[in-house]
Protein backbone atom coordinates (compact mmCIF):
# COMPACT_ATOMS: atom_id res chain seq x y z
CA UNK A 1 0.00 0.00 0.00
CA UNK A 2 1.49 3.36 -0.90
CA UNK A 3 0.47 6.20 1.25
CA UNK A 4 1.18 9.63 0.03
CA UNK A 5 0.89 12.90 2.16
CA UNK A 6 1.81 15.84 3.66
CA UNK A 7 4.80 17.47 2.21
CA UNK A 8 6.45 14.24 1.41
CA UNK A 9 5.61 11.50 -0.50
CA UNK A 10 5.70 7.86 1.44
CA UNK A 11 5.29 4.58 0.85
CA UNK A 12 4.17 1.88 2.80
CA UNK A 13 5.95 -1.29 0.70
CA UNK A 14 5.56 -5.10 1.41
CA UNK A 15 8.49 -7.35 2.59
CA UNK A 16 8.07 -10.46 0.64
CA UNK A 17 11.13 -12.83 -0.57
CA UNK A 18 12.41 -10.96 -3.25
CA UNK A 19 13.15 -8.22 -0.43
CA UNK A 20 14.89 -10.92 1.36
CA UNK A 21 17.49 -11.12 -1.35
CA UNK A 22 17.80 -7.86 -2.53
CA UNK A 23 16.76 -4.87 0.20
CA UNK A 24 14.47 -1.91 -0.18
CA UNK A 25 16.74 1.34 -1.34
CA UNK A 26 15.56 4.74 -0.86
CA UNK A 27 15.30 7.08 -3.42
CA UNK A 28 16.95 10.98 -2.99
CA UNK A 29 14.24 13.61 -3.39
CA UNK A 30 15.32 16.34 -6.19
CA UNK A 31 13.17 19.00 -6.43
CA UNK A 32 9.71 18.04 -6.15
CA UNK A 33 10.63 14.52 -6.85
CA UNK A 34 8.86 13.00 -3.83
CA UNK A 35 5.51 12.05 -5.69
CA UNK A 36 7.82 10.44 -8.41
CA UNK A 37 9.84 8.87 -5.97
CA UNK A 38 6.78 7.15 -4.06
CA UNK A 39 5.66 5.76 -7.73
CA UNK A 40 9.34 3.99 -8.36
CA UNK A 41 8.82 2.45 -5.06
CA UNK A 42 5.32 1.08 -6.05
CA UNK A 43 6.69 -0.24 -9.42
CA UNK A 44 9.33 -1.57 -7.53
CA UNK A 45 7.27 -3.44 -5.35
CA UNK A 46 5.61 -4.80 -8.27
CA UNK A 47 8.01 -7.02 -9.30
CA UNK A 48 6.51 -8.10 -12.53
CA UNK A 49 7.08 -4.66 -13.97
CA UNK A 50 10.99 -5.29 -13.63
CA UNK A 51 10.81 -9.12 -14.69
CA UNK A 52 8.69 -7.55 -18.09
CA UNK A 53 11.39 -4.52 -18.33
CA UNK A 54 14.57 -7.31 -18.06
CA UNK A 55 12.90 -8.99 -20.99
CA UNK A 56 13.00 -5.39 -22.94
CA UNK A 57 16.21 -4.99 -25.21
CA UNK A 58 15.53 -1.42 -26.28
CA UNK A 59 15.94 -0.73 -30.04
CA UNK A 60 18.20 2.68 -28.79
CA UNK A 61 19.67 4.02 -26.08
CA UNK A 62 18.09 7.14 -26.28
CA UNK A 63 18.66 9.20 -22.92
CA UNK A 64 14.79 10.42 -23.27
CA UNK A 65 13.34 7.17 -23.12
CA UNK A 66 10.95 6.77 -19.77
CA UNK A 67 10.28 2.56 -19.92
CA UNK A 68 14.56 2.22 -20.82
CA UNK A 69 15.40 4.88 -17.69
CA UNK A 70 12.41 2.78 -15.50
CA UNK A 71 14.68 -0.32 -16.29
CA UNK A 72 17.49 0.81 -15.47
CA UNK A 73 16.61 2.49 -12.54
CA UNK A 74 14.34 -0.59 -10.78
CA UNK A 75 17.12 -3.12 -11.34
CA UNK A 76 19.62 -0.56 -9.38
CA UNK A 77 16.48 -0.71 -6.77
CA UNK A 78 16.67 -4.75 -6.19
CA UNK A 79 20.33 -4.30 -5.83
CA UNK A 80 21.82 -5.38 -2.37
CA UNK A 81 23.37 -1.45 -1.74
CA UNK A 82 22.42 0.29 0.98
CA UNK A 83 23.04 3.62 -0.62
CA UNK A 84 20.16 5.57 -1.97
CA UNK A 85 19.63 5.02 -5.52
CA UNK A 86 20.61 7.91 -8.49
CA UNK A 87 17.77 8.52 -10.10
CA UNK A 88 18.46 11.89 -12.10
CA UNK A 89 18.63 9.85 -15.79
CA UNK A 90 14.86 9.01 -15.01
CA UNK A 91 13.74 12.32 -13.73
CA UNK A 92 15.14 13.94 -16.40
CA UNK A 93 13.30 11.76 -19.03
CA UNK A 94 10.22 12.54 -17.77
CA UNK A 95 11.37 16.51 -18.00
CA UNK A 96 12.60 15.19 -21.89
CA UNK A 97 9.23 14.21 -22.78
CA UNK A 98 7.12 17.75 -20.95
CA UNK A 99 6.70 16.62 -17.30
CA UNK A 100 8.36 19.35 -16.07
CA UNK A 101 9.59 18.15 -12.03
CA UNK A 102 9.22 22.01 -10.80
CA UNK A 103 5.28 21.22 -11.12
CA UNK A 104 3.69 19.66 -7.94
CA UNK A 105 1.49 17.05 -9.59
CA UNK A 106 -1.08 14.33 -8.20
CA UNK A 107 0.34 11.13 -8.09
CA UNK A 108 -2.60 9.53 -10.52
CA UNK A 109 -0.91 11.65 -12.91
CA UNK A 110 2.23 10.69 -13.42
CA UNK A 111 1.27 7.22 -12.54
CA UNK A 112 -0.97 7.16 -15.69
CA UNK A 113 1.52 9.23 -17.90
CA UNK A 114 4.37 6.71 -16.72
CA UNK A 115 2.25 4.13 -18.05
CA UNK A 116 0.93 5.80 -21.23
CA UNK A 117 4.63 6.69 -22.28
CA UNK A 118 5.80 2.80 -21.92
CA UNK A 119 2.99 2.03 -24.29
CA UNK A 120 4.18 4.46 -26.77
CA UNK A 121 8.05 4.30 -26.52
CA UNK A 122 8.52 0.41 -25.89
CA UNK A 123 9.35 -1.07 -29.10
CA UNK A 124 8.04 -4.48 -28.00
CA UNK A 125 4.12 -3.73 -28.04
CA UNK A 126 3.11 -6.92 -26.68
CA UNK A 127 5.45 -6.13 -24.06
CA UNK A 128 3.97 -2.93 -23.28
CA UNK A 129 0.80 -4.47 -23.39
CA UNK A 130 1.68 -6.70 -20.48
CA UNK A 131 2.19 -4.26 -18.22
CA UNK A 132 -0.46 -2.17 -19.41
CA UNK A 133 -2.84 -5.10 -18.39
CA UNK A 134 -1.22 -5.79 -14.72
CA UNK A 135 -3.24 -2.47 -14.38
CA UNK A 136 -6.20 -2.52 -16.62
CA UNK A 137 -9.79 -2.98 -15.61
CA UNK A 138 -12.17 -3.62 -18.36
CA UNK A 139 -15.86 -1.67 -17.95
CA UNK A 140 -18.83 -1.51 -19.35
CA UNK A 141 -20.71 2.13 -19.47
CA UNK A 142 -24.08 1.83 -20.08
CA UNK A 143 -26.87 4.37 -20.99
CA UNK A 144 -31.21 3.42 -20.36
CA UNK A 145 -33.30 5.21 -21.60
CA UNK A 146 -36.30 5.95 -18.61
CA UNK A 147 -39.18 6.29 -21.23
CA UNK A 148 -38.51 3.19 -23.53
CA UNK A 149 -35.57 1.26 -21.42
CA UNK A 150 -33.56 0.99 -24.60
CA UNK A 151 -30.21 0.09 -23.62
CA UNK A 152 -26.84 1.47 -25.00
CA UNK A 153 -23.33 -0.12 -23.52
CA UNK A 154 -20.08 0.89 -24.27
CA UNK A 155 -17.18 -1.11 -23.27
CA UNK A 156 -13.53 0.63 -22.25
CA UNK A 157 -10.87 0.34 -19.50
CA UNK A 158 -9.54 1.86 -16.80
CA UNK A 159 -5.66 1.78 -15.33
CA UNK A 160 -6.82 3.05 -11.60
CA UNK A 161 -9.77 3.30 -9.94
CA UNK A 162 -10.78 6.82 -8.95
CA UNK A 163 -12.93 7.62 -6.00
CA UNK A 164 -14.25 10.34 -5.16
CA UNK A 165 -13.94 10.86 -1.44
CA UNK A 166 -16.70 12.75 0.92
CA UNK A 167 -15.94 15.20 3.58
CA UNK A 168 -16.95 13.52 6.71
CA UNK A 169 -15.81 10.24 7.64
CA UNK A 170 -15.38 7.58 4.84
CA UNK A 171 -14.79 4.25 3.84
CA UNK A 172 -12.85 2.60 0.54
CA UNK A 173 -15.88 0.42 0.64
CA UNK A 174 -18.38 3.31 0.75
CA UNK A 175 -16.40 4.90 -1.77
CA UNK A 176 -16.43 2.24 -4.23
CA UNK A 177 -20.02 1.67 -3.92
CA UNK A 178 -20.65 5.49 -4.53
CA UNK A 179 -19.05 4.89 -7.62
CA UNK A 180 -20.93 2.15 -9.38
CA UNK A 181 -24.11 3.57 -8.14
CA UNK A 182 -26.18 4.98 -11.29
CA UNK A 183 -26.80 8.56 -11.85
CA UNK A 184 -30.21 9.76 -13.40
CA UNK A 185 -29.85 12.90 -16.33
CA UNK A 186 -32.73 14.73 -16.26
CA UNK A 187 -33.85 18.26 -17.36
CA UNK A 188 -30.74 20.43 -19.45
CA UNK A 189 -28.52 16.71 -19.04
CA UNK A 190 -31.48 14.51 -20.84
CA UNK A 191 -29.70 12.25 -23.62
CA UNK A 192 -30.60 11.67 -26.82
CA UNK A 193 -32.54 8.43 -27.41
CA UNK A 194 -32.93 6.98 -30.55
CA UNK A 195 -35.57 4.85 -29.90
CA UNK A 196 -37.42 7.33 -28.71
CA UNK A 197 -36.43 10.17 -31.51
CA UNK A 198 -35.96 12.60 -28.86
CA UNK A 199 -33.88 13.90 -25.65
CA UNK A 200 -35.50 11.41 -22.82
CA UNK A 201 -34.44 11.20 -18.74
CA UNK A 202 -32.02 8.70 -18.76
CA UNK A 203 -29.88 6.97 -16.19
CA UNK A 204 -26.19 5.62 -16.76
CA UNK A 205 -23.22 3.79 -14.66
CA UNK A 206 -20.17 1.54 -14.90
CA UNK A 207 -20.16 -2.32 -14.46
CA UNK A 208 -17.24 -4.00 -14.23
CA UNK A 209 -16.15 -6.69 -16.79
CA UNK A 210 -12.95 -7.87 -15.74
CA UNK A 211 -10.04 -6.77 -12.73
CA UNK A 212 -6.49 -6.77 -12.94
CA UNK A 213 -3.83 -8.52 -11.35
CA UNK A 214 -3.18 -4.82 -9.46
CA UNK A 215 -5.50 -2.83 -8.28
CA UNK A 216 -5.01 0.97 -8.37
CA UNK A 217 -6.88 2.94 -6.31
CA UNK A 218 -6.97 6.81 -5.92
CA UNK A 219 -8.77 8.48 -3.56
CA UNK A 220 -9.55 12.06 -4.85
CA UNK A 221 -8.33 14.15 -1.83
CA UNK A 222 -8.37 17.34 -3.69
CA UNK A 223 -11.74 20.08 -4.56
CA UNK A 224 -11.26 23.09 -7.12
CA UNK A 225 -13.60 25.89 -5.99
CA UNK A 226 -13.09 29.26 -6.11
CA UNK A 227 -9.89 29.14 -8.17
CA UNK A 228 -8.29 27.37 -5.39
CA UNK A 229 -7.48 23.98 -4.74
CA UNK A 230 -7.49 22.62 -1.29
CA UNK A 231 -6.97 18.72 0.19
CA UNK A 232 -9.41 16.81 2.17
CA UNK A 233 -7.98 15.31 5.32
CA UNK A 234 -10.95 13.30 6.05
CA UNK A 235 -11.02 10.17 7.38
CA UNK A 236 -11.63 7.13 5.33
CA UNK A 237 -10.79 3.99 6.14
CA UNK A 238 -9.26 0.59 4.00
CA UNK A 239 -9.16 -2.96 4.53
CA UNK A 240 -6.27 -4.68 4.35
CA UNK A 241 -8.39 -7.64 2.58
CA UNK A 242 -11.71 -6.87 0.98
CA UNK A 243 -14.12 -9.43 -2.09
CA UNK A 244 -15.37 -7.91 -4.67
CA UNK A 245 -18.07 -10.94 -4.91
CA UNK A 246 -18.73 -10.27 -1.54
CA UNK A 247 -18.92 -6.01 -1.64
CA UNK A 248 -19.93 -4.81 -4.85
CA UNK A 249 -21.48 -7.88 -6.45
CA UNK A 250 -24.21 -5.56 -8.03
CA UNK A 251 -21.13 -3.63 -9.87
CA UNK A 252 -20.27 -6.69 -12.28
CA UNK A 253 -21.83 -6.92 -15.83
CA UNK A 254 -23.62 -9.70 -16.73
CA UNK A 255 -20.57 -10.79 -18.77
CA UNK A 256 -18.17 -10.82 -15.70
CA UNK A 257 -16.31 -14.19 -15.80
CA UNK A 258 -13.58 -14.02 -12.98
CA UNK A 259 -13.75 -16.34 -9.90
CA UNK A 260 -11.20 -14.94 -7.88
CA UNK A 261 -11.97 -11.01 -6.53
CA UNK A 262 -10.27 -11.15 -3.64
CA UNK A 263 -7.43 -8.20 -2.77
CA UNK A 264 -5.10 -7.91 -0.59
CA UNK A 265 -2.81 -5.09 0.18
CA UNK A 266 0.55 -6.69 0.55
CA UNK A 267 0.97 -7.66 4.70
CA UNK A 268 3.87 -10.01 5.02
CA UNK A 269 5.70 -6.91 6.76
CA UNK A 270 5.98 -3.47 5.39
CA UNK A 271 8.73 -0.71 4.79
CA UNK A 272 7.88 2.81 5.11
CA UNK A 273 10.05 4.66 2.40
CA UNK A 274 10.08 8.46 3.27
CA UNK A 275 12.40 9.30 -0.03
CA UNK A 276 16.12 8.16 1.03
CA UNK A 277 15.11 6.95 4.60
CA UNK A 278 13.65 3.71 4.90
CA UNK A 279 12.75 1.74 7.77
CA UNK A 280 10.75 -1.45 8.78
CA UNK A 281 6.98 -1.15 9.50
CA UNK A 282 4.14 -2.26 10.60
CA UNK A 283 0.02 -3.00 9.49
CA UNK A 284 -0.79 -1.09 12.61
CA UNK A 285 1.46 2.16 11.12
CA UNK A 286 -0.13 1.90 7.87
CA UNK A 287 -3.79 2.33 8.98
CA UNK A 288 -2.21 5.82 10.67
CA UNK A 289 -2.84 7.25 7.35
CA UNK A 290 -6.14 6.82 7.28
CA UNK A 291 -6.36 10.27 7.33
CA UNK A 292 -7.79 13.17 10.16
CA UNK A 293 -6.82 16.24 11.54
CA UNK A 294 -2.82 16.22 11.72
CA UNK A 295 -2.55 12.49 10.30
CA UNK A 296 -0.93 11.43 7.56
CA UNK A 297 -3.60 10.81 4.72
CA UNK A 298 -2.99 8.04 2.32
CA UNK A 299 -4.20 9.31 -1.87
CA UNK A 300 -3.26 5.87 -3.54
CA UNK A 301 -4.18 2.73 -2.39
CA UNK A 302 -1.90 -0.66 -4.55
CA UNK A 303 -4.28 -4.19 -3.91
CA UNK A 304 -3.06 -7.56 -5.67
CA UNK A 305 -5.08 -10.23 -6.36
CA UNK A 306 -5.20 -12.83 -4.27
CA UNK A 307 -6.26 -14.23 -0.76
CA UNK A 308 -3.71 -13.42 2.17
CA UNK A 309 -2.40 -16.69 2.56
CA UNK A 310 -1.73 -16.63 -1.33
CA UNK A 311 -0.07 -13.00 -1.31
CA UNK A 312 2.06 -14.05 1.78
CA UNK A 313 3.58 -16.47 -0.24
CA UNK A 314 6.91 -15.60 -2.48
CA UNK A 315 6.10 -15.09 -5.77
CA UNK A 316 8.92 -16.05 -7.97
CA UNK A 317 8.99 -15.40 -11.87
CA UNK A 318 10.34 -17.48 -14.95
């Protein structure tokens, strides 16, 4: 689980066996680095993305390449050094490619545009793909008509989950639910309905068609008014294991096919990575950042797939 708050950036990383063999480095915060920083250690943690990147052999070296400076930066992260790791070369791809670093940005962001430049600079598309699809969950938007109940669906995908967060006290749980719950467009937002041959009331949501192997999830901490932008420190709550069968059964589509929707955020034993200082943790810590007033408040939530027993166990690749 990667909590990120305050004016640093932290993250809250599992100790499974890989850490065993290689450590957990820190990362040295240049600039306004921190957000990026927390993001290398959640990619990190996720070992596939390295095992995927080893398999890489880049066309060019070119220095403004983000997926070749992301593999050469996590393999100097599973290296048994307990020096921080240099990280400039991939900081300044990012400012190479028009994410300039002396920007504060949310951490959705530049986990997205991370992503989205790997699909577009990776020479190996069914490579890129691969990652790509550790994050992506397939959904259906659908549109009914109130007057007729013509149905139109839409199918597309997501690469995090964003939930929008309420001021008083919250839950991940109540915030997922808020967001497969239909809306109805009525008045000025009627929709056109073919059927119908005119603008009708109409109601329209998201069902879910398949989940990934890792679950984003972003908790929008953040409201524009005014011209200003200010955070929510709200409570809200996670579980470290939660079903979706169980949950948010009424979010599937009628085409969902997966057994397994269990998620569990990674609880063999936990790091907390404040940029270069790292230190050994605890489940207990971790639900500190639940949020509140003077509390650290956690943005971006990381859930694999899998029971706890199953998570808990080392994961080893080919």
């Amino acid at each position: 689980m990667y909590a990120m708050y305050g004016r640093i950036c932290s993250v809250f990383s599992p100790l499974n066996m890989r850490d065993h063999y290689f450590g957990m480095r820190g990362l040295t915060n240049y600039h306004l680095s921190c957000c990026v920083n927390t993001l290398l250690q959640t990619f990190s943690a996720t070992w596939e993305i390295g095992d995927l990147l080893d398999k890489w052999e880049a066309a060019s070296e070119r220095a403004d390449s983000i997926p070749l400076q992301l593999k050469r930066v996590l393999a100097a992260m599973r290296s048994d050094c307990n020096q921080p790791v240099p990280h400039r070369d991939f900081l300044r791809s990012l400012d190479r490619n028009c994410f300039r670093l002396n920007t504060q940005h949310d951490a959705d962001e530049v986990f997205l545009s991370i992503l989205n430049f790997m699909q577009q600079q990776m020479d190996d598309k069914p490579l890129a793909l691969e990652i790509q699809n550790l994050y992506k969950i397939s959904v259906e938007t659908y549109l009914q008509c109130l007057e007729c109940a013509s149905f139109q669906t839409l199918t597309s995908y997501l690469l995090s989950l964003p939930l929008h967060v309420k001021e008083d006290h919250d839950s991940l749980e109540d915030c997922m639910t808020s967001f497969f719950e239909h809306q109805e467009l009525k008045g000025i937002n009627c929709c056109f309905c073919a059927e119908c041959g005119k603008k009708t009331p109409s109601k329209q949501g998201v069902k879910l068609l398949s989940l990934p192997r890792i679950l984003c999830v972003h908790l929008k901490r953040y409201r524009n008014g005014g011209g200003f932008t200010r955070k929510l420190d709200c409570r809200v709550t996670f579980p470290e294991t939660f079903d979706f069968s169980e949950t948010l059964k009424e979010a599937f589509s009628t085409d969902f096919a997966q057994n397994d929707c269990k998620y569990t955020l990674h609880a063999v034993g936990w790091y907390y990575a404040d940029d270069s200082h790292v230190k050994q943790s605890s489940w207990e810590e971790v639900q500190t950042t639940y949020g509140g007033h003077h509390r650290g408040t956690a943005y971006m939530l990381m859930y694999r797939r899998g029971s706890k027993e199953e998570v808990q166990q080392p994961e080893l690749s080919g």
